[in-house]
C-alpha atoms as a PDB file:
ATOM      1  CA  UNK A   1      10.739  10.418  75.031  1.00  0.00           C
ATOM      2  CA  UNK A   2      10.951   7.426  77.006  1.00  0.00           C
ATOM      3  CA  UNK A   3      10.870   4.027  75.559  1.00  0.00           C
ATOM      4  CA  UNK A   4       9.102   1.396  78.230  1.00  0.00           C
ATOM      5  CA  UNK A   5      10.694  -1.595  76.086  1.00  0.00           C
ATOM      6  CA  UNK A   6      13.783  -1.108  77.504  1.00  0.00           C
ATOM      7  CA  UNK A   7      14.651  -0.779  80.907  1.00  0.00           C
ATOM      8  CA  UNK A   8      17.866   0.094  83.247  1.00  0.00           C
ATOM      9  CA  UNK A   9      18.150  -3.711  83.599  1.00  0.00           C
ATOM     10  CA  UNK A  10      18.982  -3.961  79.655  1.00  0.00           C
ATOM     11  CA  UNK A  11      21.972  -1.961  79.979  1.00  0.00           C
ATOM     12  CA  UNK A  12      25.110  -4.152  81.006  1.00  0.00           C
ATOM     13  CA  UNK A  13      27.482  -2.135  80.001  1.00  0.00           C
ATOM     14  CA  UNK A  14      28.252   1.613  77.894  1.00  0.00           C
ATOM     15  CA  UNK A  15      30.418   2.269  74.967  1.00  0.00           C
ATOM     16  CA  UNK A  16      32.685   5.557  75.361  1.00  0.00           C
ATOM     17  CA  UNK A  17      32.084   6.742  71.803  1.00  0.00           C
ATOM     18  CA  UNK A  18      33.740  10.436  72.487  1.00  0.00           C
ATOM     19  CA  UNK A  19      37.655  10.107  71.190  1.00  0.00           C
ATOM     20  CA  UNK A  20      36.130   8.084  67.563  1.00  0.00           C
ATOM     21  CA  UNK A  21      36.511  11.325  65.515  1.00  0.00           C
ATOM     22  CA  UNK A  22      39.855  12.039  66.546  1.00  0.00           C
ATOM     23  CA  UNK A  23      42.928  10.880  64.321  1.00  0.00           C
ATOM     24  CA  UNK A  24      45.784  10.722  66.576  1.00  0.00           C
ATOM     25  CA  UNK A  25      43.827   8.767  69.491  1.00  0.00           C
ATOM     26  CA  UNK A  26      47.024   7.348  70.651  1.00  0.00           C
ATOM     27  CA  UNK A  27      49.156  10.179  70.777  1.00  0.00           C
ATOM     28  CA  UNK A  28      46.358  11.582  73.041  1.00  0.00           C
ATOM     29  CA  UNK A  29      46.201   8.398  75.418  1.00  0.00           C
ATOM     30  CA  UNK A  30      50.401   8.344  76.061  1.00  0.00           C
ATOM     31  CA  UNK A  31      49.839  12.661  76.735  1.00  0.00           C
ATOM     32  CA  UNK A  32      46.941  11.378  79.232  1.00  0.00           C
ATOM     33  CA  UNK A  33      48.665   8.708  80.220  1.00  0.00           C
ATOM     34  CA  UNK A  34      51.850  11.120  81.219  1.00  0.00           C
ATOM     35  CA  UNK A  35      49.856  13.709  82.814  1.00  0.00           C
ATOM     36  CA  UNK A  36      47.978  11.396  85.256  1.00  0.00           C
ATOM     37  CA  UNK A  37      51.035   9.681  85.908  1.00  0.00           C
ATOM     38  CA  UNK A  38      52.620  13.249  86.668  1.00  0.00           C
ATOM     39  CA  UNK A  39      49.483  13.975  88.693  1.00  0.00           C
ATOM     40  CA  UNK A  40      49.592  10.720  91.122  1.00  0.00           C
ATOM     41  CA  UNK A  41      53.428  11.304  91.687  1.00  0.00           C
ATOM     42  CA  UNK A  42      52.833  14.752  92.893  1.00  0.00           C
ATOM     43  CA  UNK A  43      50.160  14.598  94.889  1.00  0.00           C
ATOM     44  CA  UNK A  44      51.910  11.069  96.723  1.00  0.00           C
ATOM     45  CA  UNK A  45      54.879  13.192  97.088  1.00  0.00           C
ATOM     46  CA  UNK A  46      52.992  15.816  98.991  1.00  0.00           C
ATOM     47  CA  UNK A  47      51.475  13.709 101.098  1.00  0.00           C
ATOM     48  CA  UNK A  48      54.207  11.171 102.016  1.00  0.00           C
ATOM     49  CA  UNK A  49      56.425  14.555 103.318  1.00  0.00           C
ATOM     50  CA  UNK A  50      53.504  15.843 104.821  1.00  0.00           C
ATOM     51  CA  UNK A  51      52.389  12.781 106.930  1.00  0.00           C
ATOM     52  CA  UNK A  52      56.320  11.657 107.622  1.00  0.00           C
ATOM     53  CA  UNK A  53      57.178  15.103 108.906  1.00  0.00           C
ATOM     54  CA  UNK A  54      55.710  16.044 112.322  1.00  0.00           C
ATOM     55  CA  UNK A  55      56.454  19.407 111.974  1.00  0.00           C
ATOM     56  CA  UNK A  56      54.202  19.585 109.120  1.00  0.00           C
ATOM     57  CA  UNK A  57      51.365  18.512 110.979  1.00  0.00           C
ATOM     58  CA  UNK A  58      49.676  21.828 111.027  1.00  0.00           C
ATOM     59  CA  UNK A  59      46.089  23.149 109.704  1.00  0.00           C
ATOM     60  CA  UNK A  60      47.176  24.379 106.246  1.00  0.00           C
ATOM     61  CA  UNK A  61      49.300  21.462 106.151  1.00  0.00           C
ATOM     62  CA  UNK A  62      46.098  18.925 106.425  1.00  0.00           C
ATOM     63  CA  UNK A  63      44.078  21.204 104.153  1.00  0.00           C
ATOM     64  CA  UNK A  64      46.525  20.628 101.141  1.00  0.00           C
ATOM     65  CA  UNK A  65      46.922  16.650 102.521  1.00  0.00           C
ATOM     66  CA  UNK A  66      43.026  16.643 101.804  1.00  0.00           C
ATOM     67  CA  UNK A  67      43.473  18.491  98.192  1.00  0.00           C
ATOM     68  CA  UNK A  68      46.310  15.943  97.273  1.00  0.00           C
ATOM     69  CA  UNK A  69      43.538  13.156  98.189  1.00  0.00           C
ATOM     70  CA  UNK A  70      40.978  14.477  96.329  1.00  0.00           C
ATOM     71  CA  UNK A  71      42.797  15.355  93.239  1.00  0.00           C
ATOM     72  CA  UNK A  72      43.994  11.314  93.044  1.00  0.00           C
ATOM     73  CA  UNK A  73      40.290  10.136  93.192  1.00  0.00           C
ATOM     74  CA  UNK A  74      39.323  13.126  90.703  1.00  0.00           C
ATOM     75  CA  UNK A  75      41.603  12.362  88.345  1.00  0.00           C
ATOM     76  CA  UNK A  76      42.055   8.853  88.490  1.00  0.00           C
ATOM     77  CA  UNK A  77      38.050   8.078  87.942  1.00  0.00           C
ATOM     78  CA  UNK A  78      37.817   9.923  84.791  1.00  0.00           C
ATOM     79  CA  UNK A  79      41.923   9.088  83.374  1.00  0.00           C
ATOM     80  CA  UNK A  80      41.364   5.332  83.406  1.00  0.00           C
ATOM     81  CA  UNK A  81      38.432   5.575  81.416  1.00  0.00           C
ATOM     82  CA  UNK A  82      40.343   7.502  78.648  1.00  0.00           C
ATOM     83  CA  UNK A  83      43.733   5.406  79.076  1.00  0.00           C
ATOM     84  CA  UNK A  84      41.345   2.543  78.647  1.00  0.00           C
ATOM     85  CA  UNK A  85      40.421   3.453  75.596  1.00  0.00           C
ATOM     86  CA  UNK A  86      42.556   5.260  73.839  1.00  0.00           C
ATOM     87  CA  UNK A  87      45.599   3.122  74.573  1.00  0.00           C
ATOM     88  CA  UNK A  88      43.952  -0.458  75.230  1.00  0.00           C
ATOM     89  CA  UNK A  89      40.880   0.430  72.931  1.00  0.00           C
ATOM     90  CA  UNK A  90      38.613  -0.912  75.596  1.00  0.00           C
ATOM     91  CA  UNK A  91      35.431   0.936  74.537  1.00  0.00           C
ATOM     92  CA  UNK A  92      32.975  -0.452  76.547  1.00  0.00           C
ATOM     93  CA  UNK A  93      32.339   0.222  80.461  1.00  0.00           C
ATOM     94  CA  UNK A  94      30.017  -2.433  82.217  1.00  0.00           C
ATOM     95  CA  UNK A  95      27.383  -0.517  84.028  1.00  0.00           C
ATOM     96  CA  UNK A  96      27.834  -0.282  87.548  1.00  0.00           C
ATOM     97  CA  UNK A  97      31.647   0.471  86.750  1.00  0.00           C
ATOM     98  CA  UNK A  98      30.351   3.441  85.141  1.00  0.00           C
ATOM     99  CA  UNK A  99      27.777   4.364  87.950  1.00  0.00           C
ATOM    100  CA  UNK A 100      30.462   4.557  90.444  1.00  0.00           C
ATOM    101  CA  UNK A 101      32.952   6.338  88.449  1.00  0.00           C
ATOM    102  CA  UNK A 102      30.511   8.907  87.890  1.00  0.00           C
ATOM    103  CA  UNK A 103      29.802   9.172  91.559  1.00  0.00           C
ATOM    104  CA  UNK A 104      33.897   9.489  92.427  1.00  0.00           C
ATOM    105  CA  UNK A 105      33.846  11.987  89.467  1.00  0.00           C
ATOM    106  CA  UNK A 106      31.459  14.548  90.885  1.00  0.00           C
ATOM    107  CA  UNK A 107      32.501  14.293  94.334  1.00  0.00           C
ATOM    108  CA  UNK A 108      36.129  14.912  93.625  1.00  0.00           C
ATOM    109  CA  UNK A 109      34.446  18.046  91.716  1.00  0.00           C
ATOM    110  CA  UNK A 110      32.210  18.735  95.097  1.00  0.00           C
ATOM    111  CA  UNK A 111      34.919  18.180  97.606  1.00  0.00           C
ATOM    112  CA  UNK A 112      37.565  20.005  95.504  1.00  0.00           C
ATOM    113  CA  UNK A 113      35.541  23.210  95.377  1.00  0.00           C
ATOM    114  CA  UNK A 114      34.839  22.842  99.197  1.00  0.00           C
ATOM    115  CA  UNK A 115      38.825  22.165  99.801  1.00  0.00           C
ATOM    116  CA  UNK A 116      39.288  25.434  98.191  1.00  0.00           C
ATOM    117  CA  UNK A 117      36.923  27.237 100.056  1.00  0.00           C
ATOM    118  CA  UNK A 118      38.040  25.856 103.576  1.00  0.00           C
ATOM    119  CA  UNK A 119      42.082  26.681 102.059  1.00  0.00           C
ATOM    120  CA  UNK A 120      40.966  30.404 101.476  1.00  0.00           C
ATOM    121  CA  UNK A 121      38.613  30.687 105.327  1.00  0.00           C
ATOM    122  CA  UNK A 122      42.386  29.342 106.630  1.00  0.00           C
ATOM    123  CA  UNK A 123      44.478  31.971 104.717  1.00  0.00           C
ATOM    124  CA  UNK A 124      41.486  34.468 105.766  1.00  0.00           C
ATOM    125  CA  UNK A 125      41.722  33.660 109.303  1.00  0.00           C
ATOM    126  CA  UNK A 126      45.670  33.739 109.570  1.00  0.00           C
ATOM    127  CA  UNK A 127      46.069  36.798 108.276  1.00  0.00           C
ATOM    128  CA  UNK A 128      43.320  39.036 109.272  1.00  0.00           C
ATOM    129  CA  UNK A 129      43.726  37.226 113.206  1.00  0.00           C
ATOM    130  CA  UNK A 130      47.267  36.285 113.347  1.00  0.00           C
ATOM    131  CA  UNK A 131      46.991  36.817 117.418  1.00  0.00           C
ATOM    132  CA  UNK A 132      44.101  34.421 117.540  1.00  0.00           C
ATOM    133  CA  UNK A 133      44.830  31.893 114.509  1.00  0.00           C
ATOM    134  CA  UNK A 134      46.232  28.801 116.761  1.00  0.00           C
ATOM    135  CA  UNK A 135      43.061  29.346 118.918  1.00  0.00           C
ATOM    136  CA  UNK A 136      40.535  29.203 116.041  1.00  0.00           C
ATOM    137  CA  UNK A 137      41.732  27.115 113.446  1.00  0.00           C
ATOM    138  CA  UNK A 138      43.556  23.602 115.079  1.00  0.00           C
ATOM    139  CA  UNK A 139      44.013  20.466 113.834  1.00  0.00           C
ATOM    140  CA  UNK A 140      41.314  18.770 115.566  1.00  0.00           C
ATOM    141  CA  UNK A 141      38.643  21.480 114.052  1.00  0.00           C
ATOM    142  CA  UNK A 142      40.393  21.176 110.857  1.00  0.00           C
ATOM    143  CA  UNK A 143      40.079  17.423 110.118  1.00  0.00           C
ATOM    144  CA  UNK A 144      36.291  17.769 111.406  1.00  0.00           C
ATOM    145  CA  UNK A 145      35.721  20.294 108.739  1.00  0.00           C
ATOM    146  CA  UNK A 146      37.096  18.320 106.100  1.00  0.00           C
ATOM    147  CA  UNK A 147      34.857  15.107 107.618  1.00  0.00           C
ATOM    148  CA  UNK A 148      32.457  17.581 107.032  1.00  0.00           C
ATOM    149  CA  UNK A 149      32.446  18.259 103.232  1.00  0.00           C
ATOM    150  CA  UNK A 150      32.766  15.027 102.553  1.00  0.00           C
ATOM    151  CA  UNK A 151      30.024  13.509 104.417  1.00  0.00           C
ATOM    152  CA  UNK A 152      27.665  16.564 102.642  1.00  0.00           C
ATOM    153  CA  UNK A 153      29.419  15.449  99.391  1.00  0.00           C
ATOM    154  CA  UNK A 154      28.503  11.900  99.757  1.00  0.00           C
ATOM    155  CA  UNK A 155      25.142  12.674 100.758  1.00  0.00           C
ATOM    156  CA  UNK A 156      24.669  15.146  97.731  1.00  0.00           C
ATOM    157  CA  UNK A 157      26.182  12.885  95.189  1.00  0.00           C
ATOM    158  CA  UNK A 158      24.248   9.972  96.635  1.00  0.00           C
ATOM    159  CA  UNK A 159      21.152  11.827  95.616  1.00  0.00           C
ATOM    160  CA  UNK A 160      22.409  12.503  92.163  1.00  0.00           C
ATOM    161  CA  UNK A 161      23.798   8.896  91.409  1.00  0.00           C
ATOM    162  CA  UNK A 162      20.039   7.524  91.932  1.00  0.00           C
ATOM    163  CA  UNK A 163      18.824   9.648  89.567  1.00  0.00           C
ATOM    164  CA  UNK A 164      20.908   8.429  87.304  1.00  0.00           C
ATOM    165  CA  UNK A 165      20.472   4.849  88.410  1.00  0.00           C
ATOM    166  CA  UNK A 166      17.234   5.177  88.242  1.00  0.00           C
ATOM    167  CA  UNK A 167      16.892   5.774  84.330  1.00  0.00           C
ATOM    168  CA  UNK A 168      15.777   3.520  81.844  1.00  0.00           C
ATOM    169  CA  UNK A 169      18.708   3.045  79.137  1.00  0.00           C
ATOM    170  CA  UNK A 170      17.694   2.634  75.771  1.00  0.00           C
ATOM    171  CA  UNK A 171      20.981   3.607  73.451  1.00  0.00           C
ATOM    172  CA  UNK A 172      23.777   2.651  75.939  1.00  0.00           C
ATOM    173  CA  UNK A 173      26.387   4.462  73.871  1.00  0.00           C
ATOM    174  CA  UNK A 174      28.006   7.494  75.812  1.00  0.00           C
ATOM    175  CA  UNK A 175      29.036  10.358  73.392  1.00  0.00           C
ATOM    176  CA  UNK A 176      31.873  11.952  75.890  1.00  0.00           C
ATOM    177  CA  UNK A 177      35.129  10.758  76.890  1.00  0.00           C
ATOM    178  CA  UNK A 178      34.353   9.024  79.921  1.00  0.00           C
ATOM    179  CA  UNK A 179      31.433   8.549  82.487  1.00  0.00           C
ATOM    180  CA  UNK A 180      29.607  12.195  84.519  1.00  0.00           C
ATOM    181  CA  UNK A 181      26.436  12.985  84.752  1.00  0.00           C
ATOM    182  CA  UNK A 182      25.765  14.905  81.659  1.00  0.00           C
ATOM    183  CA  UNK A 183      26.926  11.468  79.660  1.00  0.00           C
ATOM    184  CA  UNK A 184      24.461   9.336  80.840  1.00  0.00           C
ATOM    185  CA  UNK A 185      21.560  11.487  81.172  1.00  0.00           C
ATOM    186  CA  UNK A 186      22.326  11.978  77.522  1.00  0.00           C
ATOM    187  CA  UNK A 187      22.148   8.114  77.162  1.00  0.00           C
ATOM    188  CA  UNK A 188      18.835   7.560  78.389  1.00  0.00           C
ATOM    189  CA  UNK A 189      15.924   7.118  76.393  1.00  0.00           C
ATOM    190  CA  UNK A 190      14.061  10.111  78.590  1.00  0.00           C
ATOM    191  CA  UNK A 191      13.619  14.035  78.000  1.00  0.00           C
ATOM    192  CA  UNK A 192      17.104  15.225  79.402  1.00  0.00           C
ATOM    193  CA  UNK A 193      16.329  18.663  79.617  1.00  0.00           C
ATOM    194  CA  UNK A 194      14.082  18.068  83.151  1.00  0.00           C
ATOM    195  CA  UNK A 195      17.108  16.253  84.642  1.00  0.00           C
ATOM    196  CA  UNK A 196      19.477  18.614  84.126  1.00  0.00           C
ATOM    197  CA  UNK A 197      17.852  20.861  86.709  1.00  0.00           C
ATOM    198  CA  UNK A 198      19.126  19.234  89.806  1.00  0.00           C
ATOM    199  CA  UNK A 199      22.697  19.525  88.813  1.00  0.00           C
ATOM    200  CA  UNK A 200      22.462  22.801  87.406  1.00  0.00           C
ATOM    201  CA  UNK A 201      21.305  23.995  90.652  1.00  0.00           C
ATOM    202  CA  UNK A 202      24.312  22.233  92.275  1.00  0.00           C
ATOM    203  CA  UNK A 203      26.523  24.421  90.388  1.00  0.00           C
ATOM    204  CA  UNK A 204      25.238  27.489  90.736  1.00  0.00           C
ATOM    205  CA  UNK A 205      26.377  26.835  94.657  1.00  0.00           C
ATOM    206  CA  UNK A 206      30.047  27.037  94.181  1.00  0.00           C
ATOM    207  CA  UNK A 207      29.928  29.341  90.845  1.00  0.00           C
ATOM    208  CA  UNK A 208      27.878  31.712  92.951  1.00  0.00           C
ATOM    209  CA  UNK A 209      28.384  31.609  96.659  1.00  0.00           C
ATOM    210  CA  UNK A 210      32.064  29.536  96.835  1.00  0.00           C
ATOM    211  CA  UNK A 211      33.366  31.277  94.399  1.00  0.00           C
ATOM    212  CA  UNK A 212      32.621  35.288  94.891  1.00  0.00           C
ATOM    213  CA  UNK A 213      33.422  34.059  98.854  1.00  0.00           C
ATOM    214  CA  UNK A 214      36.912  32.665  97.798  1.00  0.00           C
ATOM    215  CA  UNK A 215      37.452  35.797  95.733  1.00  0.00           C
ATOM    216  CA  UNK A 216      35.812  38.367  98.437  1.00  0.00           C
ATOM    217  CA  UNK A 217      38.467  36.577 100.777  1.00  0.00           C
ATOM    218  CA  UNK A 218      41.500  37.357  98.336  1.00  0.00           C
ATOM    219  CA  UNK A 219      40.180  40.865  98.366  1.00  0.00           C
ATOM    220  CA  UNK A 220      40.430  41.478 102.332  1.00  0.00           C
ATOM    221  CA  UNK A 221      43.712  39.416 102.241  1.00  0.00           C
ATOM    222  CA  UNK A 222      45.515  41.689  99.631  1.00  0.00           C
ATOM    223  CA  UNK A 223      44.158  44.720 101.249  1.00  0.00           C
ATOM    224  CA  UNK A 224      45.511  43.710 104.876  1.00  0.00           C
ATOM    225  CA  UNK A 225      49.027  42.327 102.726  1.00  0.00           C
ATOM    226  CA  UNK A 226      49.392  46.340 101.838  1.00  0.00           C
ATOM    227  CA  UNK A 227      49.198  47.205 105.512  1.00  0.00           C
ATOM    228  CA  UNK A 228      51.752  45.201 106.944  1.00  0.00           C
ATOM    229  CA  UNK A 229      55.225  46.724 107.746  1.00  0.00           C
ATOM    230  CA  UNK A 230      57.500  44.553 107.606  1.00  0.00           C
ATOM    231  CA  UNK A 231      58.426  43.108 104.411  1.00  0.00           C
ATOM    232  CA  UNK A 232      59.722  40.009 104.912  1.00  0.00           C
ATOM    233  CA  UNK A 233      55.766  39.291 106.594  1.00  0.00           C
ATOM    234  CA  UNK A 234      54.543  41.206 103.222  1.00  0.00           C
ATOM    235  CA  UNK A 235      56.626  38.976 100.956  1.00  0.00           C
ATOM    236  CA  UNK A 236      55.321  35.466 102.920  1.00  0.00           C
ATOM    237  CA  UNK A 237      52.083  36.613 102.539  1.00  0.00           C
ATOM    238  CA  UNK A 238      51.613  37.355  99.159  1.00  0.00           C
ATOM    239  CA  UNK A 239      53.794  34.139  98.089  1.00  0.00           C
ATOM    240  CA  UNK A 240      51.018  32.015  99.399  1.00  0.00           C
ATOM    241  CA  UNK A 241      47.915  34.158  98.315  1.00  0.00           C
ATOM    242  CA  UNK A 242      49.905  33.461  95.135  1.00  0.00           C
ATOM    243  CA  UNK A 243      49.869  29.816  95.224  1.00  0.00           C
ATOM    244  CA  UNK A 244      46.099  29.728  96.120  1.00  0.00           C
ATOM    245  CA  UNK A 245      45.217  32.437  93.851  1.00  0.00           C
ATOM    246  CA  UNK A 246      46.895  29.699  91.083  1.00  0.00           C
ATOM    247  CA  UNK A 247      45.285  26.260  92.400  1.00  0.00           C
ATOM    248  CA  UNK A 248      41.644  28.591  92.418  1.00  0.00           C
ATOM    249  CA  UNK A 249      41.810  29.913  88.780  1.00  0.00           C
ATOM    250  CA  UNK A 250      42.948  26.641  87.397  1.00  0.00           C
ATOM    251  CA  UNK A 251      39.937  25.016  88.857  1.00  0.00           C
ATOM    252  CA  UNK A 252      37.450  27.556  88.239  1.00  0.00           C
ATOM    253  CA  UNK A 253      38.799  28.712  85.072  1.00  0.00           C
ATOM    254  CA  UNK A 254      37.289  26.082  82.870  1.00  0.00           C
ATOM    255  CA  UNK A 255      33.893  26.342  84.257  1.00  0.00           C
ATOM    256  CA  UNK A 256      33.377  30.107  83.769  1.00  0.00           C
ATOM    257  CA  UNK A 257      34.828  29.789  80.464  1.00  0.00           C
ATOM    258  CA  UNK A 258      32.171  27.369  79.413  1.00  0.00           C
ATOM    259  CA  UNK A 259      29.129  29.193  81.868  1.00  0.00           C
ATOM    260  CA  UNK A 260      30.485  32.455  79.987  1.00  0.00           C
ATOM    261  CA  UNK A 261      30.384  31.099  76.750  1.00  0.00           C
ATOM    262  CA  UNK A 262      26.800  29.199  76.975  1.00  0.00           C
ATOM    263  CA  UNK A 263      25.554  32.269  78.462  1.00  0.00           C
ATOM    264  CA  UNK A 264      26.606  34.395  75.401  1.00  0.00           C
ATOM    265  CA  UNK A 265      24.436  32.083  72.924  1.00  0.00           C
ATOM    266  CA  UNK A 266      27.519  30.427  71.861  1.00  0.00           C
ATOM    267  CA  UNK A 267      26.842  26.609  70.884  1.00  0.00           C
ATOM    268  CA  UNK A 268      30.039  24.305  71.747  1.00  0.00           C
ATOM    269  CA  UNK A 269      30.321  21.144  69.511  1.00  0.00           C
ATOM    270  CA  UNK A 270      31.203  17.630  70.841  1.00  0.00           C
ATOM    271  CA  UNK A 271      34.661  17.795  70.459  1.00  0.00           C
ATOM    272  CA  UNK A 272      35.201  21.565  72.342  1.00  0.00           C
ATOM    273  CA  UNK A 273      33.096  20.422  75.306  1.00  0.00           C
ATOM    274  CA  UNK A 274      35.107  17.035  75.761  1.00  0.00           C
ATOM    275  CA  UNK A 275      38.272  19.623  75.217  1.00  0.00           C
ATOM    276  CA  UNK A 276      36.786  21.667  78.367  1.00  0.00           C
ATOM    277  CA  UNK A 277      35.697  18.274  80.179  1.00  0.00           C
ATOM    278  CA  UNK A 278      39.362  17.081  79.975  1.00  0.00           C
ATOM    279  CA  UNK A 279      41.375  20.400  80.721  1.00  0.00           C
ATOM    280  CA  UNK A 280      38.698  20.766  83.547  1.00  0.00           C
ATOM    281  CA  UNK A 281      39.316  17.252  84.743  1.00  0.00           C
ATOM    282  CA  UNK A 282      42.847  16.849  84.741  1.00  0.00           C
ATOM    283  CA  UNK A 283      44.776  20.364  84.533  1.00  0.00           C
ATOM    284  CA  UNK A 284      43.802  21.539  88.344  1.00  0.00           C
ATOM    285  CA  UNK A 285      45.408  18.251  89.924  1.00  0.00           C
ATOM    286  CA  UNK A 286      48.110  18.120  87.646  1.00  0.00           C
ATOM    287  CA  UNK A 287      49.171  22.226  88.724  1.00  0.00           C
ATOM    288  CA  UNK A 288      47.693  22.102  92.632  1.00  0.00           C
ATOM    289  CA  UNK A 289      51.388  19.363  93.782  1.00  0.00           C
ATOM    290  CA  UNK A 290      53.621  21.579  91.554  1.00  0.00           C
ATOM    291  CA  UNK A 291      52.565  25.045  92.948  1.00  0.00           C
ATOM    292  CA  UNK A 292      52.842  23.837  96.453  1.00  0.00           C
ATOM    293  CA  UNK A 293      55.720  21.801  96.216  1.00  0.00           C
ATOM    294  CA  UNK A 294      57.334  24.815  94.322  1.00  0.00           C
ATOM    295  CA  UNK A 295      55.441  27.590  96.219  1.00  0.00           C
ATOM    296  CA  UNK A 296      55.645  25.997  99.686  1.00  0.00           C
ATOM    297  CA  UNK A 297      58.782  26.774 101.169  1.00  0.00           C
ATOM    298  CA  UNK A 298      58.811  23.900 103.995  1.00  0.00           C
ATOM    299  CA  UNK A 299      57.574  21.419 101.248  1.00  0.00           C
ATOM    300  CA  UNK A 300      60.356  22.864  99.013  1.00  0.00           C
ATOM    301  CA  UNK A 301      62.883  22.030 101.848  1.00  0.00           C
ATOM    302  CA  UNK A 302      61.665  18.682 102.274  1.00  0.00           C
ATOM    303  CA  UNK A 303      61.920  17.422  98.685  1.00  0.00           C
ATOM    304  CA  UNK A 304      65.808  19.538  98.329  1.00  0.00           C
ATOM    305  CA  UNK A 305      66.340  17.661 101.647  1.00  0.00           C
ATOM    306  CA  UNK A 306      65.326  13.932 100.294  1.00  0.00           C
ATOM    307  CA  UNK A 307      67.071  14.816  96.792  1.00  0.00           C
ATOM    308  CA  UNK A 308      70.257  15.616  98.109  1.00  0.00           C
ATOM    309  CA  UNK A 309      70.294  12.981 100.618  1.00  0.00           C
ATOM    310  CA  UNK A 310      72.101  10.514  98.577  1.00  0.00           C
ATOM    311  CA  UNK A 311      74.852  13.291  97.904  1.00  0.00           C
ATOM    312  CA  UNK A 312      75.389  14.184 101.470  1.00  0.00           C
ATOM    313  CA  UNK A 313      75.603  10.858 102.951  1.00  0.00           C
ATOM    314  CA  UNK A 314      78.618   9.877 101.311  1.00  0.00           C
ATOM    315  CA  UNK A 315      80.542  13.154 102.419  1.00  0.00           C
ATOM    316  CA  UNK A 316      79.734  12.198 106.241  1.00  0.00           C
ATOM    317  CA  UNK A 317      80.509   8.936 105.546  1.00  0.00           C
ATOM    318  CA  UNK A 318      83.967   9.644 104.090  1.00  0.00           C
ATOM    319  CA  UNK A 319      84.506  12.456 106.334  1.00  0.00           C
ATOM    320  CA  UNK A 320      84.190   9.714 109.391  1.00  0.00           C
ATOM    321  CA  UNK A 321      86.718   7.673 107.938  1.00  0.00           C
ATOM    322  CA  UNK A 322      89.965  10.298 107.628  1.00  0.00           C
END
């Protein structure tokens, strides 16, 4: 019910209100504060050998550059939120602050779903047209395509964020852990149910189109692994279907959880669905730099290379002098 006393223009700022049940708040910010850490250190890692090594300047290559970026922005927008107040107990977020980190929120969430889809049309392409591959998918055609989802994922996310900027703010109190959609349409003094329409409908995109494609995909690729003769090919092949097959479920795997479970009739309290937000939020970036750091064998070379660097050197070094 809206309340025409108040007004968007009332609302300077939001107080994160979802951690005060908890006990052990602090032990929670230093394992946030850790895994985001953890999560920025990977994904810089992966991109500083990518970009430094010109031999790594390749299609796949770019497409996990691009995941590395958006997992940062993802995780960083809703992480300094929670740092901020579990650690600093900073509860309150002025109101354009929170805007925009709700913007960078769902995009990372839009552009991550559409970095996994263009990862799996690569992995599709290379191995059902290996002849044809460096025809079809170059670099050129892949940065374009990434230009691509982002522009449609600012454009999308535009729309949403004036929805949301739009509403009048009577209790400015925001009962999750940090600033999305859900939060604030929760926060305004309207009906929420009628606004939750446009971003349902958003998700049903990748739950049910991205996400049967990505999996359809996996399907033709394991079926075309099983026909290849050689094994060495076989083994390649099925190491990095591996590492996708990874990075996909731990993205997607909170969401159906929580679809499945709402769909069922089961009711989640406050606490389980900021337990879903967070996992959701901050377990995909944290696993996408360690799978392909561990998974990747150039990658792997590259960090053994810079790691045992300092131990080489010297033996050159002395060698040179007998």
């Amino acid at each position: 019910m809206t309340n025409d006393n108040y007004t968007v223009k009332n609302v300077d700022s939001f107080l994160i209100t979802g951690f005060d049940h908890l006990q052990n708040q602090k032990f929670l910010g230093f394992l946030i504060l850790i895994t985001y850490m953890l999560i920025f250190l990977g994904n810089s890692i992966n991109l500083c050998i990518i970009l430094t090594d010109r031999h790594l300047h390749k299609p796949m290559y770019i497409l996990i550059c691009n995941l590395a970026v958006v997992d940062i922005m993802f995780s960083s927008t809703c992480s300094t939120t929670m740092i901020s107040v579990l650690l600093a107990e900073i509860k309150t977020v002025s109101y354009y602050s929170c805007i925009s980190r709700m913007y960078f929120y769902h995009l990372g969430d839009f552009t991550e779903c559409m970095a996994l889809t263009l990862m799996a049309l690569d992995r599709l392409i290379a191995i059902r047209l290996p002849l044809r591959y460096h025809t079809i998918v170059t670099n050129s055609r892949t940065v374009l395509l990434i230009l691509l989802t982002w522009l449609a994922g600012f454009i999308v996310l535009g729309v949403v964020t004036s929805v949301a900027n739009g509403l009048p703010y009577c209790q400015p109190v925001i009962r999750y852990v940090f600033c999305e959609y859900a939060a604030l349409i929760r926060a305004a003094c309207v009906n929420p149910e009628q606004y939750f329409f446009l971003p349902v409908m958003l998700s049903l995109w990748p739950m049910c189109v991205q996400f049967p494609f990505i999996i359809c995909s996996y399907a033709v690729l394991a079926y075309s692994v099983t026909k290849l003769s050689n094994n060495s090919s076989r083994k390649q092949m099925i190491n990095t279907c591996v590492s996708h097959l990874i990075v996909l479920l731990s993205f997607y795997a909170p969401k159906l959880v929580s679809a499945l479970l709402t769909r069922i009739g089961v009711v989640l309290n406050l606490t389980e669905r900021n337990a879903i937000l967070i996992a959701s939020s901050l377990v995909p970036p944290l696993i996408n730099p360690t799978v392909y750091s561990i998974r990747t064998k150039e990658i792997r070379k590259r960090l053994a290379d810079a790691f045992l660097l300092k131990k080489v050197v010297p033996v050159h070094f002395k060698t040179s002098l007998s």
